[in-house]
Protein backbone atom coordinates (compact mmCIF):
# COMPACT_ATOMS: atom_id res chain seq x y z
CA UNK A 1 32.41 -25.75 42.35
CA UNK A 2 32.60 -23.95 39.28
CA UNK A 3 30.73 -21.15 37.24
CA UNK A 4 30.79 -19.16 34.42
CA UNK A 5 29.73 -15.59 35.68
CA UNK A 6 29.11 -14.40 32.03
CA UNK A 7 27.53 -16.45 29.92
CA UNK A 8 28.44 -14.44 26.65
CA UNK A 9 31.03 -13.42 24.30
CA UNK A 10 31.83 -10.59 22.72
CA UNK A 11 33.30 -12.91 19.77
CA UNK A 12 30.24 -15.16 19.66
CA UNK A 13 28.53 -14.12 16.22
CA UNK A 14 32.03 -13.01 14.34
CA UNK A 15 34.45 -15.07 12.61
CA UNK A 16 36.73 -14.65 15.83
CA UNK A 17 35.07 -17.40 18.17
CA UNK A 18 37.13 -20.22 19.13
CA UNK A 19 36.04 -23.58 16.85
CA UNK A 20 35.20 -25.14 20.35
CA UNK A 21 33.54 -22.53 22.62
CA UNK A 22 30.28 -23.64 24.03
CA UNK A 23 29.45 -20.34 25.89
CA UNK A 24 25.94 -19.54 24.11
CA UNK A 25 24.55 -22.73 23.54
CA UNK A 26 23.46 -23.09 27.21
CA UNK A 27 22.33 -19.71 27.80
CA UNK A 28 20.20 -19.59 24.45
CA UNK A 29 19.01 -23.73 26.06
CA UNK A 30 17.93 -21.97 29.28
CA UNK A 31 20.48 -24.06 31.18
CA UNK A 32 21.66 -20.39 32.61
CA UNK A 33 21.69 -17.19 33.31
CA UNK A 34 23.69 -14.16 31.06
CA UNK A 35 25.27 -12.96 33.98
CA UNK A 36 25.58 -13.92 37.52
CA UNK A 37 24.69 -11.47 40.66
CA UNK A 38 27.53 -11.85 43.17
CA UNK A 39 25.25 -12.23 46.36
CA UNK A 40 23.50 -15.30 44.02
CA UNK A 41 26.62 -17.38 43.30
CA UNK A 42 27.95 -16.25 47.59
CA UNK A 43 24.79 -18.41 48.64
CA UNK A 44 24.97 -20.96 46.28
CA UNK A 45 29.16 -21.17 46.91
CA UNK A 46 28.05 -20.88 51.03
CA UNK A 47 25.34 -23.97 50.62
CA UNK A 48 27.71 -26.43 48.52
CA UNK A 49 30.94 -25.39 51.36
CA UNK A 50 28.04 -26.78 54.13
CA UNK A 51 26.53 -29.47 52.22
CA UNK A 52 29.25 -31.08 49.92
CA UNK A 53 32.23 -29.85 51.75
CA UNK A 54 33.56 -27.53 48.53
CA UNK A 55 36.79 -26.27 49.22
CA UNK A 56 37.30 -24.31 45.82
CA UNK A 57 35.71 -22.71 43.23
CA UNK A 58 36.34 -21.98 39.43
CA UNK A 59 35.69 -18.55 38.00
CA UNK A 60 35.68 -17.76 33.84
CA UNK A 61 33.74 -16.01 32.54
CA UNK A 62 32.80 -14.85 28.86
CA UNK A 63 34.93 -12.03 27.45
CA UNK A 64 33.57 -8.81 27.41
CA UNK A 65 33.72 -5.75 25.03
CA UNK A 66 35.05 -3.51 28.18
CA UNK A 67 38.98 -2.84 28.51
CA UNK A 68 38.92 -5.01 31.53
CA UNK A 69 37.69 -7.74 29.55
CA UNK A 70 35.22 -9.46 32.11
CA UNK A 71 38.03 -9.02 34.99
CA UNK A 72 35.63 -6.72 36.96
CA UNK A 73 32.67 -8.55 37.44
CA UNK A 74 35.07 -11.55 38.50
CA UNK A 75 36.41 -9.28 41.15
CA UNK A 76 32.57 -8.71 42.29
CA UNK A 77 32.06 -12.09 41.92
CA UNK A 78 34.91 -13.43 44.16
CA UNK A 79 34.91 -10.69 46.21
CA UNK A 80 31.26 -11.58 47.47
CA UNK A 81 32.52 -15.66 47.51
CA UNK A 82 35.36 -14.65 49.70
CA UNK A 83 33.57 -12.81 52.78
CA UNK A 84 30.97 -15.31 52.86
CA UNK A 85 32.80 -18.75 52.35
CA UNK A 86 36.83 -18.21 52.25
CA UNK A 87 36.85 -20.55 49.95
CA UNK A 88 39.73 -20.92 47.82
CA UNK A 89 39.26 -19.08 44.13
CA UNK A 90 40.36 -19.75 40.88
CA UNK A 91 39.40 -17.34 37.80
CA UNK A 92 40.12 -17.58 34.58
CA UNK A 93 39.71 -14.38 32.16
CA UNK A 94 41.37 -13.32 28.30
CA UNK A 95 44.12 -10.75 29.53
CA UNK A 96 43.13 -7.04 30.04
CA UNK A 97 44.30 -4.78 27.75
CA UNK A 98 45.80 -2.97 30.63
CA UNK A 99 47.11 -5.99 32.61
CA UNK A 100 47.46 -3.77 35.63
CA UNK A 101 43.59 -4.43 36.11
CA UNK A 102 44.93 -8.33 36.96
CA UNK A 103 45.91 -6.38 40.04
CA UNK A 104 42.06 -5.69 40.97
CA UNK A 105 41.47 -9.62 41.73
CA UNK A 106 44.86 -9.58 44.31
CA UNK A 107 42.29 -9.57 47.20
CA UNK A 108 39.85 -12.31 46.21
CA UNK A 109 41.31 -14.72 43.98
CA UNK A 110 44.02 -17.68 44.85
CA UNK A 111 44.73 -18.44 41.65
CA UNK A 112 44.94 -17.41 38.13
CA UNK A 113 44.31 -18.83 34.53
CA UNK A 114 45.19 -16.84 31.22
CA UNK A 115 45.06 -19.44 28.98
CA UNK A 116 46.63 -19.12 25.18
CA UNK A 117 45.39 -21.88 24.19
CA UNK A 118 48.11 -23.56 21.67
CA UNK A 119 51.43 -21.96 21.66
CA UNK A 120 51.82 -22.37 17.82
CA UNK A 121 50.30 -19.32 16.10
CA UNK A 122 49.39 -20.75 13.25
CA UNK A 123 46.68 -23.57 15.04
CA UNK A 124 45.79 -20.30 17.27
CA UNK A 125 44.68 -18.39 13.94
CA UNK A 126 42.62 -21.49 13.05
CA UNK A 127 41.09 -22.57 16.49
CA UNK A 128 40.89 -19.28 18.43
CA UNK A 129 41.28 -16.25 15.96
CA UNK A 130 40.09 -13.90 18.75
CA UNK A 131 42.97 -14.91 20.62
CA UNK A 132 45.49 -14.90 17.70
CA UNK A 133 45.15 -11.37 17.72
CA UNK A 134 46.49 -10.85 21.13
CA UNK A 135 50.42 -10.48 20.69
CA UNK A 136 51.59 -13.43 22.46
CA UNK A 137 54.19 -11.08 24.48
CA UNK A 138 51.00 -9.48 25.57
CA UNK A 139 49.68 -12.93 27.40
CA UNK A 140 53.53 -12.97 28.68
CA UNK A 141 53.52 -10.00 30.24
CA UNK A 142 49.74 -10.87 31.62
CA UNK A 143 51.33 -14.15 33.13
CA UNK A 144 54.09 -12.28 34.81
CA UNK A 145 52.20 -9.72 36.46
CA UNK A 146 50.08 -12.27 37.53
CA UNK A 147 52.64 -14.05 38.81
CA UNK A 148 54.09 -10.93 40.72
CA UNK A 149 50.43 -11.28 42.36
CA UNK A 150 49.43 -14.41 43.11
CA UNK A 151 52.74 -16.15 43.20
CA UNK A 152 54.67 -18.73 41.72
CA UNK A 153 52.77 -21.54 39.94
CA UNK A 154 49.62 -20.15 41.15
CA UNK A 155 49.57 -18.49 37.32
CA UNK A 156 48.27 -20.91 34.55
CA UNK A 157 47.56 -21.63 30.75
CA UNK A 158 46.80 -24.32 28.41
CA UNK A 159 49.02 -26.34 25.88
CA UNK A 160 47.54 -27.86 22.93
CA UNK A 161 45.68 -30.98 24.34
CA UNK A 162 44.77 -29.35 27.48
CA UNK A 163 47.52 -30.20 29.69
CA UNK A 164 47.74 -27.20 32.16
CA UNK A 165 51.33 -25.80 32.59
CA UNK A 166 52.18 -23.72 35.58
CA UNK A 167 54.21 -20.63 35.30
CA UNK A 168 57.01 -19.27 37.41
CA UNK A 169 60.24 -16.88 37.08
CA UNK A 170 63.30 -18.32 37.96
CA UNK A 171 66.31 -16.41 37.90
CA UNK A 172 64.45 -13.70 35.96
CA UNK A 173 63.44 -16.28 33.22
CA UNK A 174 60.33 -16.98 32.53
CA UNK A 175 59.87 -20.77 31.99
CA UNK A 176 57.11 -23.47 32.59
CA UNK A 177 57.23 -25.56 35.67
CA UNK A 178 55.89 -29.24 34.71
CA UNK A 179 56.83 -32.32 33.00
CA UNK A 180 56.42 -30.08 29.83
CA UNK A 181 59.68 -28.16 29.66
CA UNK A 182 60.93 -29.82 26.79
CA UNK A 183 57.74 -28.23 24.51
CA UNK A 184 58.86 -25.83 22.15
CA UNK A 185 57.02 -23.22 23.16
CA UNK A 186 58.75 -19.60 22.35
């Protein structure tokens, strides 16, 4: 299972979007909701876990203008998923701008994705400006608190064509864990 538990962005009407974000369109479509009620998305979650045998469930959600960047109302969100289903969560969020507040989801979440994006700056500016403006030591140092939390390669991002790379620390090093080592990447 998987939800978006805010369907808007803060970077939605400025020259900061990323080219291929499809957050609005299926709010403004009436496909959704602009923002999901915890106990809502627990009895949904609780039906599909009976019905369809879920055994996980996808968080994002659309950043926010707060500090915390959306990373609170995940924290309701999966809180409320976790007492009534166990399941096993994965969110996905833009990093705080105090990454200690990656801390809040320790109890709820499983898993973690802070995804970049692209890796080379200059496609970043282009596809994702809103992320181009986060100082890529800033999603480093998101990725290793969260992997001081959750664990190794239970931290995640994305690498140009979507291929989703792991993270762990090794030998205090910070390096990727998949086939795709050999990326040029720093």
């Amino acid at each position: 299972m998987a939800t978006t538990t805010i369907q808007t962005c803060v970077y939605w009407n400025t020259a900061k979007r990323r080219k291929f974000c499809a957050i609005e369109p299926s709010l403004k479509s009436g496909a959704t909701i602009a923002k999901k009620k915890p106990e809502l998305l627990a009895e949904v979650a609780l039906a599909a876990q009976k019905r369809d045998h879920v055994k996980h469930v996808t968080l994002t959600t659309g950043t926010t203008s707060t500090p915390d960047k959306g990373i609170d109302h995940l924290m309701e969100i999966a809180c409320a998923l976790k007492e009534a289903t166990g399941l096993l969560i994965h969110a996905q969020f833009e990093p705080p701008e105090d990454i200690r507040m990656i801390d809040r989801l320790s109890d709820s979440v499983d898993t973690v994705g802070i995804y970049v994006e692209t890796f080379d700056r200059e496609v970043l500016k282009y596809v994702a400006p809103c992320k181009a403006e986060i100082p890529f030591q800033h999603y480093v140092d998101a990725w290793k608190r969260s992997v001081d939390i959750f664990g190794d390669s239970q931290v995640s991002s994305w690498k140009g064509s979507h291929h989703r790379v792991p993270f762990h620390f090794k030998y205090g090093r910070f390096t990727p864990s998949s086939t795709l080592t050999a990326m040029k990447w720093l």
